[in-house]
PDB file of N, CA and C in Angstrom:
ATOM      1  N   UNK A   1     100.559  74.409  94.678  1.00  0.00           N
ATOM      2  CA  UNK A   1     101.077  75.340  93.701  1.00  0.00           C
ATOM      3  C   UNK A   1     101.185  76.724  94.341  1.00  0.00           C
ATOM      4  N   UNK A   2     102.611  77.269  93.916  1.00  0.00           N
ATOM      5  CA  UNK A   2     102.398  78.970  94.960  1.00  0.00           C
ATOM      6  C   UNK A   2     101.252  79.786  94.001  1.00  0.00           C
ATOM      7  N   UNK A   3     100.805  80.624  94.610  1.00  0.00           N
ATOM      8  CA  UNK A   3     100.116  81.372  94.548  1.00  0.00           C
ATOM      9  C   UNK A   3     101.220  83.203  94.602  1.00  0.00           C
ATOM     10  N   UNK A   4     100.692  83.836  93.489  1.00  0.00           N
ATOM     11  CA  UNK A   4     101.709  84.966  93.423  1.00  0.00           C
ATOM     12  C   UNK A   4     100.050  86.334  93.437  1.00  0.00           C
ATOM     13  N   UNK A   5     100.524  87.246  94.411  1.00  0.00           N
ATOM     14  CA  UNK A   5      99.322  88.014  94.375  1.00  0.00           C
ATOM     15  C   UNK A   5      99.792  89.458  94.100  1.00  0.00           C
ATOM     16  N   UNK A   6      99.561  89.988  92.954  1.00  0.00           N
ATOM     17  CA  UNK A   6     100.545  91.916  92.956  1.00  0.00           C
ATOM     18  C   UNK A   6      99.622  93.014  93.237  1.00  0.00           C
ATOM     19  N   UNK A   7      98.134  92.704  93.718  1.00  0.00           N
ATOM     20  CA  UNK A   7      97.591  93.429  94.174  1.00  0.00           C
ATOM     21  C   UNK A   7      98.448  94.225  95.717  1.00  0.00           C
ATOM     22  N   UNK A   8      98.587  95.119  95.483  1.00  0.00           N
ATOM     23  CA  UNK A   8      98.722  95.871  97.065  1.00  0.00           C
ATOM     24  C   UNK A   8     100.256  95.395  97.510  1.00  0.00           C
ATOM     25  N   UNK A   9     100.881  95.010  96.134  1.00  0.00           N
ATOM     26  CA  UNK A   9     102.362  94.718  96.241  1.00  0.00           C
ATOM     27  C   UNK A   9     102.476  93.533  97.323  1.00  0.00           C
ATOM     28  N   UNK A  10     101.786  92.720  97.432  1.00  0.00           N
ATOM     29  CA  UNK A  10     101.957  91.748  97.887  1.00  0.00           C
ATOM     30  C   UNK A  10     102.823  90.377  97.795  1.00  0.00           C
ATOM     31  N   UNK A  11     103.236  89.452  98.354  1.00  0.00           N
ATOM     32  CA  UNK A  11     103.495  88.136  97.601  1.00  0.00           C
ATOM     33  C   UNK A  11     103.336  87.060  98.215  1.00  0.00           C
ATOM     34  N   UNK A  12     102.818  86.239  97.975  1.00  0.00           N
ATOM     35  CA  UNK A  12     102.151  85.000  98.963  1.00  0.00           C
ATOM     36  C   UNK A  12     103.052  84.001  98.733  1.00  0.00           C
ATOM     37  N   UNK A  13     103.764  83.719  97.865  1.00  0.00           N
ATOM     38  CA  UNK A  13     104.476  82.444  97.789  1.00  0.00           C
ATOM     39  C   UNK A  13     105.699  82.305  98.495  1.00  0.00           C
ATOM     40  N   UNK A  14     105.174  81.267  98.735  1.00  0.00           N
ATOM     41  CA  UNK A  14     106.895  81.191 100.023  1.00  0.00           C
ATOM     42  C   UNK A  14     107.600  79.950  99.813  1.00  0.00           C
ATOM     43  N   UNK A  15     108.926  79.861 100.643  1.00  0.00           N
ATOM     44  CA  UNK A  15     109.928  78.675  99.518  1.00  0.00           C
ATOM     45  C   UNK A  15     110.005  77.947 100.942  1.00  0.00           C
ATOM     46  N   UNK A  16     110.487  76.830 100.845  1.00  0.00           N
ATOM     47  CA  UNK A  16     110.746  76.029 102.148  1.00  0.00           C
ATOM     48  C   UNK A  16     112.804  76.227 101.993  1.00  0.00           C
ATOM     49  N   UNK A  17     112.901  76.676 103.327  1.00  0.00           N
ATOM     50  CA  UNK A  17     114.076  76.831 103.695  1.00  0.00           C
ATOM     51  C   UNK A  17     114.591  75.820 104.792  1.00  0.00           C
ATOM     52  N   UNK A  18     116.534  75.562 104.964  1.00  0.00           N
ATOM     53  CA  UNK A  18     117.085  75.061 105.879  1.00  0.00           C
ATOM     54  C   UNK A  18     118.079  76.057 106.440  1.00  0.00           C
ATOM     55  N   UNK A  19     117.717  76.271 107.293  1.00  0.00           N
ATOM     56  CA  UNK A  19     119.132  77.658 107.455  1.00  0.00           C
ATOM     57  C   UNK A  19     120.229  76.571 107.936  1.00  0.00           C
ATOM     58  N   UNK A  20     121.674  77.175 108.316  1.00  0.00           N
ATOM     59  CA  UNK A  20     122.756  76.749 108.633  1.00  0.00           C
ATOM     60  C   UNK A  20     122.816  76.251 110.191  1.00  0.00           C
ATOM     61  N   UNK A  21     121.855  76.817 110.889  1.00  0.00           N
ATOM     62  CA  UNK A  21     121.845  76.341 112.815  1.00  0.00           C
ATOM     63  C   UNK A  21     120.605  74.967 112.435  1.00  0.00           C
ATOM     64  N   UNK A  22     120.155  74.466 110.978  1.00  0.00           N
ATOM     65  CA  UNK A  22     119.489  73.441 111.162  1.00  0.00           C
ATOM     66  C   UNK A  22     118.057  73.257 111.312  1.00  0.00           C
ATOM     67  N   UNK A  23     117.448  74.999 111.702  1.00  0.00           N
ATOM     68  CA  UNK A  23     116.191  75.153 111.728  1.00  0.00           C
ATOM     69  C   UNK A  23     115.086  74.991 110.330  1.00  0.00           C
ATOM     70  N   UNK A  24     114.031  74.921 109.904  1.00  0.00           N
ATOM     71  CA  UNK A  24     113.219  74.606 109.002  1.00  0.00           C
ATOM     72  C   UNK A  24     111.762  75.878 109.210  1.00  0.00           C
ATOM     73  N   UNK A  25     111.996  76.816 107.863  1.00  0.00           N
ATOM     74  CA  UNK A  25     111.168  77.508 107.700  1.00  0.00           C
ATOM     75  C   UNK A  25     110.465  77.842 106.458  1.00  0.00           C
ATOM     76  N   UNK A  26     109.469  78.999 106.189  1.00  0.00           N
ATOM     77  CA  UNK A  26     109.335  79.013 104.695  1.00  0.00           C
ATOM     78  C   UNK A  26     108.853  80.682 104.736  1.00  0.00           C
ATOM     79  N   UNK A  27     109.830  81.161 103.979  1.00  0.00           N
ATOM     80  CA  UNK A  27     109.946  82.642 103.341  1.00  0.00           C
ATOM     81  C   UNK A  27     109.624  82.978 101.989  1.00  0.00           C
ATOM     82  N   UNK A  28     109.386  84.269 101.625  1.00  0.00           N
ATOM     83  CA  UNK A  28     109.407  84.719 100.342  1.00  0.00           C
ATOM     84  C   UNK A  28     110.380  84.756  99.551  1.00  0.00           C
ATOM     85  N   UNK A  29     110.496  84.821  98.239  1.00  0.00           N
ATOM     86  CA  UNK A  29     111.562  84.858  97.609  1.00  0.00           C
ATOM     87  C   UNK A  29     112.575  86.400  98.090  1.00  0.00           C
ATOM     88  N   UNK A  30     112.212  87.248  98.154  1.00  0.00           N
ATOM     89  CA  UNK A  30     112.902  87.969  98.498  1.00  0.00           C
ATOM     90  C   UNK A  30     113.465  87.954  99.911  1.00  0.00           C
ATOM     91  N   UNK A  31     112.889  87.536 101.097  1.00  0.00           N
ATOM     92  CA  UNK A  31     113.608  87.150 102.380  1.00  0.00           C
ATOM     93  C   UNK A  31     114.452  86.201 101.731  1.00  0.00           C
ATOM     94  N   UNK A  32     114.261  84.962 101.327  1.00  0.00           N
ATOM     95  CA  UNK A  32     115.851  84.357 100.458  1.00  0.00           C
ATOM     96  C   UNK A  32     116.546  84.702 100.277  1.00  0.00           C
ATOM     97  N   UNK A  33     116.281  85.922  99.036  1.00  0.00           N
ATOM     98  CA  UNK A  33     117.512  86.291  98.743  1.00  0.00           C
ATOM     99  C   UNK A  33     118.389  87.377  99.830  1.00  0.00           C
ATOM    100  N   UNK A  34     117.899  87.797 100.732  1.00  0.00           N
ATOM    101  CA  UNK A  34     118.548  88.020 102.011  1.00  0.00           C
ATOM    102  C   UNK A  34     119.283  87.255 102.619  1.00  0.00           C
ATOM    103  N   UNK A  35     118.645  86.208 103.130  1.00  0.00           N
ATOM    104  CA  UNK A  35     119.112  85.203 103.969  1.00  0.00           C
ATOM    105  C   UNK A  35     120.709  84.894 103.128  1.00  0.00           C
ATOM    106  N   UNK A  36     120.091  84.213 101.859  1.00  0.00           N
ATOM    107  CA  UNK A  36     121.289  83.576 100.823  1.00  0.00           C
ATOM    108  C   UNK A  36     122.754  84.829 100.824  1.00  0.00           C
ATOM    109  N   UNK A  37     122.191  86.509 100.703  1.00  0.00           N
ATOM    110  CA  UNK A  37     123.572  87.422 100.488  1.00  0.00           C
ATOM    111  C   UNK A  37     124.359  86.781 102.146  1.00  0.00           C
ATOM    112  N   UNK A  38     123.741  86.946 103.100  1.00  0.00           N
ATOM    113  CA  UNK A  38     124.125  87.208 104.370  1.00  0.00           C
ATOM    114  C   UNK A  38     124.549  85.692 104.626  1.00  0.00           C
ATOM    115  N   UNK A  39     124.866  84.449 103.697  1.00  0.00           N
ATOM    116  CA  UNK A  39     125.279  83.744 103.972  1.00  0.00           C
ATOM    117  C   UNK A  39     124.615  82.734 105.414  1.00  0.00           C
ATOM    118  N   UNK A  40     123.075  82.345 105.063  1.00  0.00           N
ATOM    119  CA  UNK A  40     122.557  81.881 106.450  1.00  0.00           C
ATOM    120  C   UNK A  40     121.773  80.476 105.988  1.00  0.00           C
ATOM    121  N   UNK A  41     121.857  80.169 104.524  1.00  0.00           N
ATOM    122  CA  UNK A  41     121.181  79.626 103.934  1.00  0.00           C
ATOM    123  C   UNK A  41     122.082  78.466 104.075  1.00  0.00           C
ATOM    124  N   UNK A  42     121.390  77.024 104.764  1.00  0.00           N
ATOM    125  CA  UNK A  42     121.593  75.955 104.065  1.00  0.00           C
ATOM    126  C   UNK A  42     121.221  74.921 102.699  1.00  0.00           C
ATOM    127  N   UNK A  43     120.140  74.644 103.103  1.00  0.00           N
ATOM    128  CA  UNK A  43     119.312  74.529 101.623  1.00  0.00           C
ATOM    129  C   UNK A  43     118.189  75.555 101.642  1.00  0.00           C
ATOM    130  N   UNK A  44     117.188  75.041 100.152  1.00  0.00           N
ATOM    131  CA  UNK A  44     116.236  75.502  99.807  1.00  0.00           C
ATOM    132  C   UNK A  44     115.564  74.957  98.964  1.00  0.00           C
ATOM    133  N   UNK A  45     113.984  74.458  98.784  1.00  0.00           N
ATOM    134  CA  UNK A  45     113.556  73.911  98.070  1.00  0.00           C
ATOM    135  C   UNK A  45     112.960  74.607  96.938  1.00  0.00           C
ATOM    136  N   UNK A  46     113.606  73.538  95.364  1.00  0.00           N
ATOM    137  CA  UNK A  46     113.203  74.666  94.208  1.00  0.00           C
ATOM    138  C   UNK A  46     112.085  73.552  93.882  1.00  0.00           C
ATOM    139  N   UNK A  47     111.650  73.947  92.610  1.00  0.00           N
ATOM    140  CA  UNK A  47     110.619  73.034  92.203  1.00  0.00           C
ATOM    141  C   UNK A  47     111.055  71.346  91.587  1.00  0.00           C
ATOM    142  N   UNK A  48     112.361  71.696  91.113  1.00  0.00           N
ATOM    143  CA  UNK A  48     113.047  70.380  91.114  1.00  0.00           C
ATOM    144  C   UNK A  48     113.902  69.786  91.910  1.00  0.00           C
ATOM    145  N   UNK A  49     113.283  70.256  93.381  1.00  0.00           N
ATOM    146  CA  UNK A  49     114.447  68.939  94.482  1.00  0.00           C
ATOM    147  C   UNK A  49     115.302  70.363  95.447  1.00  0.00           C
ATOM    148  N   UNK A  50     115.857  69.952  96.322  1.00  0.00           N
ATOM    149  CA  UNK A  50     116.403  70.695  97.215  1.00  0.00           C
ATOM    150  C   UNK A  50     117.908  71.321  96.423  1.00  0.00           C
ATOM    151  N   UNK A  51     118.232  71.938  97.095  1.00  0.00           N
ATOM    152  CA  UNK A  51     119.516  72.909  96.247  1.00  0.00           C
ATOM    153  C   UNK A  51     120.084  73.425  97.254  1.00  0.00           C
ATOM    154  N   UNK A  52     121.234  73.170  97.719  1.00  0.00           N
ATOM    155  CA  UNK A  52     122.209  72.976  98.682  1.00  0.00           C
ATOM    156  C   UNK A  52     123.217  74.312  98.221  1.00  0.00           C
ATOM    157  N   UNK A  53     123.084  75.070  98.944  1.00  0.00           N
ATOM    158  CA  UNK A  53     124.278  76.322  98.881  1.00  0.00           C
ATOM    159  C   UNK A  53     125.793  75.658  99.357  1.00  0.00           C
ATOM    160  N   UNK A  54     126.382  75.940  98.201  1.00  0.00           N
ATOM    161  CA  UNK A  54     127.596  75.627  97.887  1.00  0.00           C
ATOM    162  C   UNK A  54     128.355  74.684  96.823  1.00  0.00           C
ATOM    163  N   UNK A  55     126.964  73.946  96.494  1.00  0.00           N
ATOM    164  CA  UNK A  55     127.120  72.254  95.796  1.00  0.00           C
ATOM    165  C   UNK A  55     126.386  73.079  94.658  1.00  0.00           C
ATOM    166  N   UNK A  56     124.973  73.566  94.860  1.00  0.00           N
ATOM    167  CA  UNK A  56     124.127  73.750  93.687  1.00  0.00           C
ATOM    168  C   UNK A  56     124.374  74.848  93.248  1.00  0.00           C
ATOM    169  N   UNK A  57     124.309  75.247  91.957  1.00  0.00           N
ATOM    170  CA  UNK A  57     124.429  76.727  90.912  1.00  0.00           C
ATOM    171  C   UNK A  57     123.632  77.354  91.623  1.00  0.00           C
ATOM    172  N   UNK A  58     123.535  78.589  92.269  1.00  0.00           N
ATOM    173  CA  UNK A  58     122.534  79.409  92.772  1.00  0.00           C
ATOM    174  C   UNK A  58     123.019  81.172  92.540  1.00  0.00           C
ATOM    175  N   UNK A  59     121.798  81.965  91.839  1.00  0.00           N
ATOM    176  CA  UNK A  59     121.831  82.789  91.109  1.00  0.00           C
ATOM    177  C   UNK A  59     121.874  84.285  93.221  1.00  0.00           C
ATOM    178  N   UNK A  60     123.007  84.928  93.158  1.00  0.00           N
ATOM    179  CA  UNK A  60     122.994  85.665  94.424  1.00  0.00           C
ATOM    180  C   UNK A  60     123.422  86.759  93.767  1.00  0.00           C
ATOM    181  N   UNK A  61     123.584  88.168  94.748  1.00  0.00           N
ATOM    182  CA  UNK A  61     123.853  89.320  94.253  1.00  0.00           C
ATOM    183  C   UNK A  61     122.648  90.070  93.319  1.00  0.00           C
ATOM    184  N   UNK A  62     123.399  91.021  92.645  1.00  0.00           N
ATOM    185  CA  UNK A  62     122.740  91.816  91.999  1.00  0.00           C
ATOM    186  C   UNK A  62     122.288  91.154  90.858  1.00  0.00           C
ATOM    187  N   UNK A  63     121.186  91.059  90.016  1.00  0.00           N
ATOM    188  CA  UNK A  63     120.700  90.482  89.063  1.00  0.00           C
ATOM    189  C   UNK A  63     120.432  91.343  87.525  1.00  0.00           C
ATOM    190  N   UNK A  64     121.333  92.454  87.439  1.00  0.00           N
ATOM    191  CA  UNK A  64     121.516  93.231  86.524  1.00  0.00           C
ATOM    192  C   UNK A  64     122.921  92.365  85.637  1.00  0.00           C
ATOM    193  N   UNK A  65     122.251  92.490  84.372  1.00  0.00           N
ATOM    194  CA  UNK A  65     123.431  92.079  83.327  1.00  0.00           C
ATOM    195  C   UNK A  65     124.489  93.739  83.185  1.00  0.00           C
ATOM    196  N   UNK A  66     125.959  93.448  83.613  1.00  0.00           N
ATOM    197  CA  UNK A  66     126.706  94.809  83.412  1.00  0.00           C
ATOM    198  C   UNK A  66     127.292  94.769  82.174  1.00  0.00           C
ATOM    199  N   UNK A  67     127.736  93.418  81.154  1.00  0.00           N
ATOM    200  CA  UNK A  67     127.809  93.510  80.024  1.00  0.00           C
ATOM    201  C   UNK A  67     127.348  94.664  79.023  1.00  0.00           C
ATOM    202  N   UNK A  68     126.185  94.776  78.887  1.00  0.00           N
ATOM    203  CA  UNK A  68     125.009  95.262  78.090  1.00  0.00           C
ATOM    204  C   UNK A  68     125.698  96.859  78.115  1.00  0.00           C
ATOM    205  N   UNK A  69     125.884  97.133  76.749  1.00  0.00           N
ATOM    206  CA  UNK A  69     126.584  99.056  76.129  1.00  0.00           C
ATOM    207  C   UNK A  69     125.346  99.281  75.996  1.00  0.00           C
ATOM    208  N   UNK A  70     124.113  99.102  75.536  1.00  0.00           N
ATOM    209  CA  UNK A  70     123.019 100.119  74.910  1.00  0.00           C
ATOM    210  C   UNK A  70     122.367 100.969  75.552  1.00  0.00           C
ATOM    211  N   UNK A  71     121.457 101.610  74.993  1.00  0.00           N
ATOM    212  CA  UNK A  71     120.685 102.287  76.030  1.00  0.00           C
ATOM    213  C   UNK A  71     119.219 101.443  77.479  1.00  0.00           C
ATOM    214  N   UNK A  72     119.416 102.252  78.454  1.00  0.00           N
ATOM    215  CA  UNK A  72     118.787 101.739  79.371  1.00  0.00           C
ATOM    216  C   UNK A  72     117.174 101.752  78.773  1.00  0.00           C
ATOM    217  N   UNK A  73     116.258 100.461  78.228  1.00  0.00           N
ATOM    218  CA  UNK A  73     114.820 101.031  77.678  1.00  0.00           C
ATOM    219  C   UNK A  73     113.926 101.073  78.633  1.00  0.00           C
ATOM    220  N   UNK A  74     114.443 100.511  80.327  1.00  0.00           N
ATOM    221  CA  UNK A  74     113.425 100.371  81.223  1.00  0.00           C
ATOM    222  C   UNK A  74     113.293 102.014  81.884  1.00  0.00           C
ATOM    223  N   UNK A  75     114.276 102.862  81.487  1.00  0.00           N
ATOM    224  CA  UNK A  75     113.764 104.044  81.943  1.00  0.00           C
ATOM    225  C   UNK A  75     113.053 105.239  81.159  1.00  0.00           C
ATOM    226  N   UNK A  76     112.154 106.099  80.929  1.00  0.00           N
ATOM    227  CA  UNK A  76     111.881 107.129  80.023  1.00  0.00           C
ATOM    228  C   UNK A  76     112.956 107.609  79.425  1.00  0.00           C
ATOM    229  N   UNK A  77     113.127 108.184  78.152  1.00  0.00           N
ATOM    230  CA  UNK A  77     113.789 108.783  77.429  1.00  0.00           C
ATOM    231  C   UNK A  77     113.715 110.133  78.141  1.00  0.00           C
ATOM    232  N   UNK A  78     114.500 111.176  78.024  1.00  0.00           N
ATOM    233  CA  UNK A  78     114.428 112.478  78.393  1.00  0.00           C
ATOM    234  C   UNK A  78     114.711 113.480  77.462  1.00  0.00           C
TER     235      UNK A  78
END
């Protein structure tokens, strides 16, 4: 089971990766989502089974909804 640690901004959990030259490693979610913008990602293992970039739905880019008119509540009011 990963282990997630936010003391000292840390993060211990790491994903098992396939990059595209065939090699086999295991990164953080955020090195992923690096790897995945920069297009280096072959697979990646989620908790239900491997997930193949290109075949599988995979969430890349910015992760802000731009839809949304209201006000921003994650920042202080001024």
């Amino acid at each position: 089971m990963s282990e997630r640690v936010f003391s000292n901004k840390m993060e211990h959990s790491y994903i098992d990766v396939i990059l595209k030259d065939g090699t086999y490693h295991h990164f953080t979610p955020r090195v992923l989502d690096v790897l995945l913008e920069s297009h280096r990602v072959h697979k990646f293992k989620r908790a239900s089974g491997w997930a193949t970039v290109g075949i599988d739905p995979i969430r890349t880019g910015k992760r802000e909804n731009t839809d949304y008119q209201g006000p921003d509540r994650r920042t202080p009011a001024r």
